[in-house]
Structure formats: C-alpha cells, structure tokens
C-alpha atoms as a PDB file:
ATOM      1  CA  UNK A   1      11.637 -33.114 -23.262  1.00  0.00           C
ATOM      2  CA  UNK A   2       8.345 -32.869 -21.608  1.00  0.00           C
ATOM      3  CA  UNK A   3       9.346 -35.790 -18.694  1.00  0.00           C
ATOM      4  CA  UNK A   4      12.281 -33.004 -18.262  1.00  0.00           C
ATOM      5  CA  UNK A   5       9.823 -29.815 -18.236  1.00  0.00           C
ATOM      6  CA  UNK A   6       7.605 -31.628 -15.774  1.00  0.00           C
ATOM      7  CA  UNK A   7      10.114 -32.951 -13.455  1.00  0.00           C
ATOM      8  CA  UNK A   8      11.443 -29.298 -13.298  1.00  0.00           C
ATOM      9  CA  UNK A   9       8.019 -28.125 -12.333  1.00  0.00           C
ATOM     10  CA  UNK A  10       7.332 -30.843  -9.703  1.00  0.00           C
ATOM     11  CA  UNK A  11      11.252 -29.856  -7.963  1.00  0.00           C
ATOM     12  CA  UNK A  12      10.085 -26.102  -8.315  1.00  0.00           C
ATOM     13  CA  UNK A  13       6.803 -26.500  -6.761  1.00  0.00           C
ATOM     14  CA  UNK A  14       8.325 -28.827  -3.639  1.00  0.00           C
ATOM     15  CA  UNK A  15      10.881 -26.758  -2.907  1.00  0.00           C
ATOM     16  CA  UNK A  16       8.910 -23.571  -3.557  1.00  0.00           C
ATOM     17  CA  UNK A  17       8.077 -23.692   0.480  1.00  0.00           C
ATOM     18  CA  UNK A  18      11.148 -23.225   1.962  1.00  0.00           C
ATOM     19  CA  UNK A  19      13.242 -21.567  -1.084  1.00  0.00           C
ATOM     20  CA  UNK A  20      10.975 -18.406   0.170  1.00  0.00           C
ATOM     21  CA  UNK A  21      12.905 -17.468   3.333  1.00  0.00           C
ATOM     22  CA  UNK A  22      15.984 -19.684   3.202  1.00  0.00           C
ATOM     23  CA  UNK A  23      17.146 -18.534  -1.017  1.00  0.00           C
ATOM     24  CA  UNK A  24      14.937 -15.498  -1.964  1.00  0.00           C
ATOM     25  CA  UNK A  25      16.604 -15.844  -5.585  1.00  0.00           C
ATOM     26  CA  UNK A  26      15.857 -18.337  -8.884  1.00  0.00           C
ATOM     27  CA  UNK A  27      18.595 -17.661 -10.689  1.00  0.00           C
ATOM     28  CA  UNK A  28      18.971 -18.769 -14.396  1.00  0.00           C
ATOM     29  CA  UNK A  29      22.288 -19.219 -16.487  1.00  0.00           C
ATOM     30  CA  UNK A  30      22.134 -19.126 -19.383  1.00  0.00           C
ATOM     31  CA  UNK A  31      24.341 -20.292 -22.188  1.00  0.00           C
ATOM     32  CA  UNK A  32      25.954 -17.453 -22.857  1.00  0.00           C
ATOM     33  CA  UNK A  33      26.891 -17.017 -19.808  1.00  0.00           C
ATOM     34  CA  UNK A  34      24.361 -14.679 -18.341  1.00  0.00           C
ATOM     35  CA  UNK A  35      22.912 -14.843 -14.921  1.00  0.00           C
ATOM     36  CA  UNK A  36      19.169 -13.617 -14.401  1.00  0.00           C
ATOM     37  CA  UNK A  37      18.108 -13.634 -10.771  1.00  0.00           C
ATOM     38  CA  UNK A  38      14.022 -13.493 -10.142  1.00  0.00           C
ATOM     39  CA  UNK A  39      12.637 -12.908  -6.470  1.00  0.00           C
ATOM     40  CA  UNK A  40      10.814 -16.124  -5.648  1.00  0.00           C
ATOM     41  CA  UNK A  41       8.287 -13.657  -3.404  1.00  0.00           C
ATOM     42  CA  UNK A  42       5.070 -14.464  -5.326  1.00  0.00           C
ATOM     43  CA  UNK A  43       6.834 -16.176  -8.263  1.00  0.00           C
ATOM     44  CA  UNK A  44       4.962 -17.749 -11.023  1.00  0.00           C
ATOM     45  CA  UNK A  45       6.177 -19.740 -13.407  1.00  0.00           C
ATOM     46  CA  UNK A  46       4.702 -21.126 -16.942  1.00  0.00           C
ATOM     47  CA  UNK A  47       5.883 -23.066 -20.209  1.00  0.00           C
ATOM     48  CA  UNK A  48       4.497 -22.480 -23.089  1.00  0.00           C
ATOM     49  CA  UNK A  49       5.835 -23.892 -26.229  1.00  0.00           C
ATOM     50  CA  UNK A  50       9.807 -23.202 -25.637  1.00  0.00           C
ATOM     51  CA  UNK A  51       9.688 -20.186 -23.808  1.00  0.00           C
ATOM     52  CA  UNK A  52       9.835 -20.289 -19.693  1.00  0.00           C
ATOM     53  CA  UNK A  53       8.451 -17.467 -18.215  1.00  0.00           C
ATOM     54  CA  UNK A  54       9.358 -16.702 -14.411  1.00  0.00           C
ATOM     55  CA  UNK A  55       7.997 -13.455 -12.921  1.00  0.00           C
ATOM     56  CA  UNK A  56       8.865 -11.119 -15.614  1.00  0.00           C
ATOM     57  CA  UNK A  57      11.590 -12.765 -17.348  1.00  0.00           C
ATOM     58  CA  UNK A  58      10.973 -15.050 -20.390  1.00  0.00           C
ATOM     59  CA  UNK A  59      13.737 -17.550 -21.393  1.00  0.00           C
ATOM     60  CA  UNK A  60      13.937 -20.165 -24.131  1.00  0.00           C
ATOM     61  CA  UNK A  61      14.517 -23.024 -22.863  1.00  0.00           C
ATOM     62  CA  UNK A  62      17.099 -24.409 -24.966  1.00  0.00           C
ATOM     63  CA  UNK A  63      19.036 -21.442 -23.604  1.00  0.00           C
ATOM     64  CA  UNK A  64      19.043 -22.025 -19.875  1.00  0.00           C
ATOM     65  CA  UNK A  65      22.241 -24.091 -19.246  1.00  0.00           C
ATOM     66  CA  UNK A  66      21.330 -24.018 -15.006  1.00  0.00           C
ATOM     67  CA  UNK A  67      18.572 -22.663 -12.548  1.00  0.00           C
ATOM     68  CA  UNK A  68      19.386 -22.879  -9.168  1.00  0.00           C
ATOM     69  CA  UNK A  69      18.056 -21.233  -5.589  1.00  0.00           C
ATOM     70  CA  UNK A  70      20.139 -18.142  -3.920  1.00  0.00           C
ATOM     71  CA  UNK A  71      20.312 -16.134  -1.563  1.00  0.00           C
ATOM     72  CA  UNK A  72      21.437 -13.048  -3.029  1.00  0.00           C
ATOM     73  CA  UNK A  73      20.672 -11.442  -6.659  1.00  0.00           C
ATOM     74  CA  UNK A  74      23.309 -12.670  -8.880  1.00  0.00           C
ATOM     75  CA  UNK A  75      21.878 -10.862 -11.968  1.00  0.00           C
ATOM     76  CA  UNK A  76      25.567  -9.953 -14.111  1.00  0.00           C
ATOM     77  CA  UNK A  77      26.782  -7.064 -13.241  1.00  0.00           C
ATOM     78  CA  UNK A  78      28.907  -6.511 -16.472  1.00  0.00           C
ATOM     79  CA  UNK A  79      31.585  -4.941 -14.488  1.00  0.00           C
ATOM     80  CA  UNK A  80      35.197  -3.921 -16.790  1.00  0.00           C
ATOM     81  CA  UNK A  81      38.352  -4.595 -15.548  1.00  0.00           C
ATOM     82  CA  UNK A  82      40.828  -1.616 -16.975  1.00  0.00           C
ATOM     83  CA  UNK A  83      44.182   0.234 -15.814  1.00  0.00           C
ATOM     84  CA  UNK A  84      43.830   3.532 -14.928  1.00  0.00           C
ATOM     85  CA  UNK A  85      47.072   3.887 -17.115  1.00  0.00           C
ATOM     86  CA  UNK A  86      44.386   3.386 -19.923  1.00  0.00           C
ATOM     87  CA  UNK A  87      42.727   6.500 -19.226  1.00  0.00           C
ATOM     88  CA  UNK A  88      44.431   9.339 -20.918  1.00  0.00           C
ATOM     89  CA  UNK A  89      44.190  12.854 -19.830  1.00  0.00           C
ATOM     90  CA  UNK A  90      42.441  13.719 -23.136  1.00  0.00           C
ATOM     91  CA  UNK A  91      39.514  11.774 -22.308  1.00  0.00           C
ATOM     92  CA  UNK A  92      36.510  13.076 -20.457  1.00  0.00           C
ATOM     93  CA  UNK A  93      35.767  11.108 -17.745  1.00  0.00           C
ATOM     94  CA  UNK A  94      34.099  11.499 -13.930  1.00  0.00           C
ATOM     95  CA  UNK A  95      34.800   8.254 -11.764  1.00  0.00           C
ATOM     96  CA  UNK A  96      32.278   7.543  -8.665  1.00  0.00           C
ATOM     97  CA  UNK A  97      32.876   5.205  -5.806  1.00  0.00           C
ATOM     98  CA  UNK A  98      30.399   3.140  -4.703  1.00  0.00           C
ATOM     99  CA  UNK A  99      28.604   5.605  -2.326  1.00  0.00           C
ATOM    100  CA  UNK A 100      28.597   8.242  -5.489  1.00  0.00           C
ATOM    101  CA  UNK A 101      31.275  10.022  -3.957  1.00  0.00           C
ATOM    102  CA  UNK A 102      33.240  11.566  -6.754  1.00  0.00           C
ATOM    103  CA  UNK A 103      36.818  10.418  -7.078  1.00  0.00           C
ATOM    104  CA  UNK A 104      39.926  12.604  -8.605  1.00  0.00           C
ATOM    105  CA  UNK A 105      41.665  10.107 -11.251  1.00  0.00           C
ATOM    106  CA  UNK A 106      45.184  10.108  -9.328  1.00  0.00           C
ATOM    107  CA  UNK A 107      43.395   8.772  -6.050  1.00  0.00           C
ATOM    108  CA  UNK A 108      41.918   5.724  -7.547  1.00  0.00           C
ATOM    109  CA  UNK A 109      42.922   2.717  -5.179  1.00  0.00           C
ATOM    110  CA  UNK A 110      41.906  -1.260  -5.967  1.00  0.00           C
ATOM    111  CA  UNK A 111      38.363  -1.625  -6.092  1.00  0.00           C
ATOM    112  CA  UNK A 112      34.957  -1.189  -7.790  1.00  0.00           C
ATOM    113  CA  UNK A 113      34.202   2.317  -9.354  1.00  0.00           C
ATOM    114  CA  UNK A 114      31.839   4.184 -11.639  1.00  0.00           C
ATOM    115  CA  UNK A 115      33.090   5.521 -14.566  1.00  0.00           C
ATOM    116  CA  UNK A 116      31.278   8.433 -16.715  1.00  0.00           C
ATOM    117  CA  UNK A 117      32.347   9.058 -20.406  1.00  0.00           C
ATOM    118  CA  UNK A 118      30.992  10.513 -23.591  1.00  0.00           C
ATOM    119  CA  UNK A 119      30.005   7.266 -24.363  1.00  0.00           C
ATOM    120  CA  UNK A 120      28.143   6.494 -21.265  1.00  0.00           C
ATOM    121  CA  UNK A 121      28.354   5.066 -17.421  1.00  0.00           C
ATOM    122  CA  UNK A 122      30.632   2.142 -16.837  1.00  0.00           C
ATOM    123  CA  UNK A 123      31.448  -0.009 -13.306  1.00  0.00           C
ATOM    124  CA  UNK A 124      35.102  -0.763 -13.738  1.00  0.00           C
ATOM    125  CA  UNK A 125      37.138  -2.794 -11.370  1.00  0.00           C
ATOM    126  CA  UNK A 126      40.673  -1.204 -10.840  1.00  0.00           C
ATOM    127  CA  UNK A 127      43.397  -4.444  -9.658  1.00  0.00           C
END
C-alpha cells in the first residue's frame, strides 16, 4: 500500500509541470461511480492515514477506483433522462433551457433542460 501511495505521489509531482496548462483538471472516480474534478492551479495534495486530500476534496482511498488529468471539469452532472409524456398537466413545473430562457412544456425539443418542481430544480435530458 504505501509503495502504491508513493509511486502515486512521485507520477503526480512529475507530471504536475505540464498537467498545469495542457489538463487543468485531476479528476477522481470513484467507486460508485462518481467523478470529482479539482483545478490543478495551485493544487496540493496530502495522505494522511486513508484519506487523500486534493484542494478541497477529501477521498478515502479505498474509494478512488481512477485519477486521471483533463482538460475540462468532469465533476457528475446528475442529469435525468425523462419523457415529457411523464409530465402531467397536474404537476407544477417551470422548464429552463440552458441560457435560463423559460420554455412552454409543448415546445420542448431534444436536449438538456432545467426543470423546476415542488420538489426542487432538476437538469433533465429530453431524447
């Protein structure tokens, strides 16, 4: 375990130079599935026991299936896939394109939208 920790801090710290401008992004997935991206613009990173801390996001480190360089956030974005079918006229919804533009229900094309319910905000992706 510790030949693995330190091997992962020797790769980090050599690549570390040119990760900054070529892959902005350390991304970690874990093993639930879960992506957490972390700017690598003044990154630190530390171990301590089993916990991996890189800027402000702490993993265990039995959790972290993969870490990898990127160049774009790939944080999840938890985004639904529903029908609009699903949405019944009884419910109270508002639905948002991307640019917060607000959308009538029977003009809803393919794409990514925000939905607002009683329940709370929701990105959906209509296919």
């Amino acid at each position: 375990m510790r030949k693995l920790l330190l091997f992962l801090v020797l790769l980090l710290g050599t690549v570390s130079a040119t990760a900054d401008t070529d892959y902005p992004y350390l991304t970690f997935l874990t093993s639930d599935g879960t992506k957490v991206s972390v700017s690598v613009s003044e990154l630190t990173i530390s171990i301590s026991g089993t916990k991996l801390t890189a800027g402000s996001e702490s993993f265990t480190l039995s959790n972290i299936s993969k870490m990898y360089f990127t160049a774009s956030d790939e944080s999840s974005t938890d985004i639904q896939t529903i029908r609009i079918s699903d949405l019944t006229d009884e419910d109270e919804v508002e639905i948002f394109d991307l640019q917060g533009k607000r959308i009538p229900k029977n003009s809803i094309r393919h794409g990514v939208y925000i939905v607002r319910t009683r329940e709370g905000l929701s990105k959906i992706a209509v296919k």
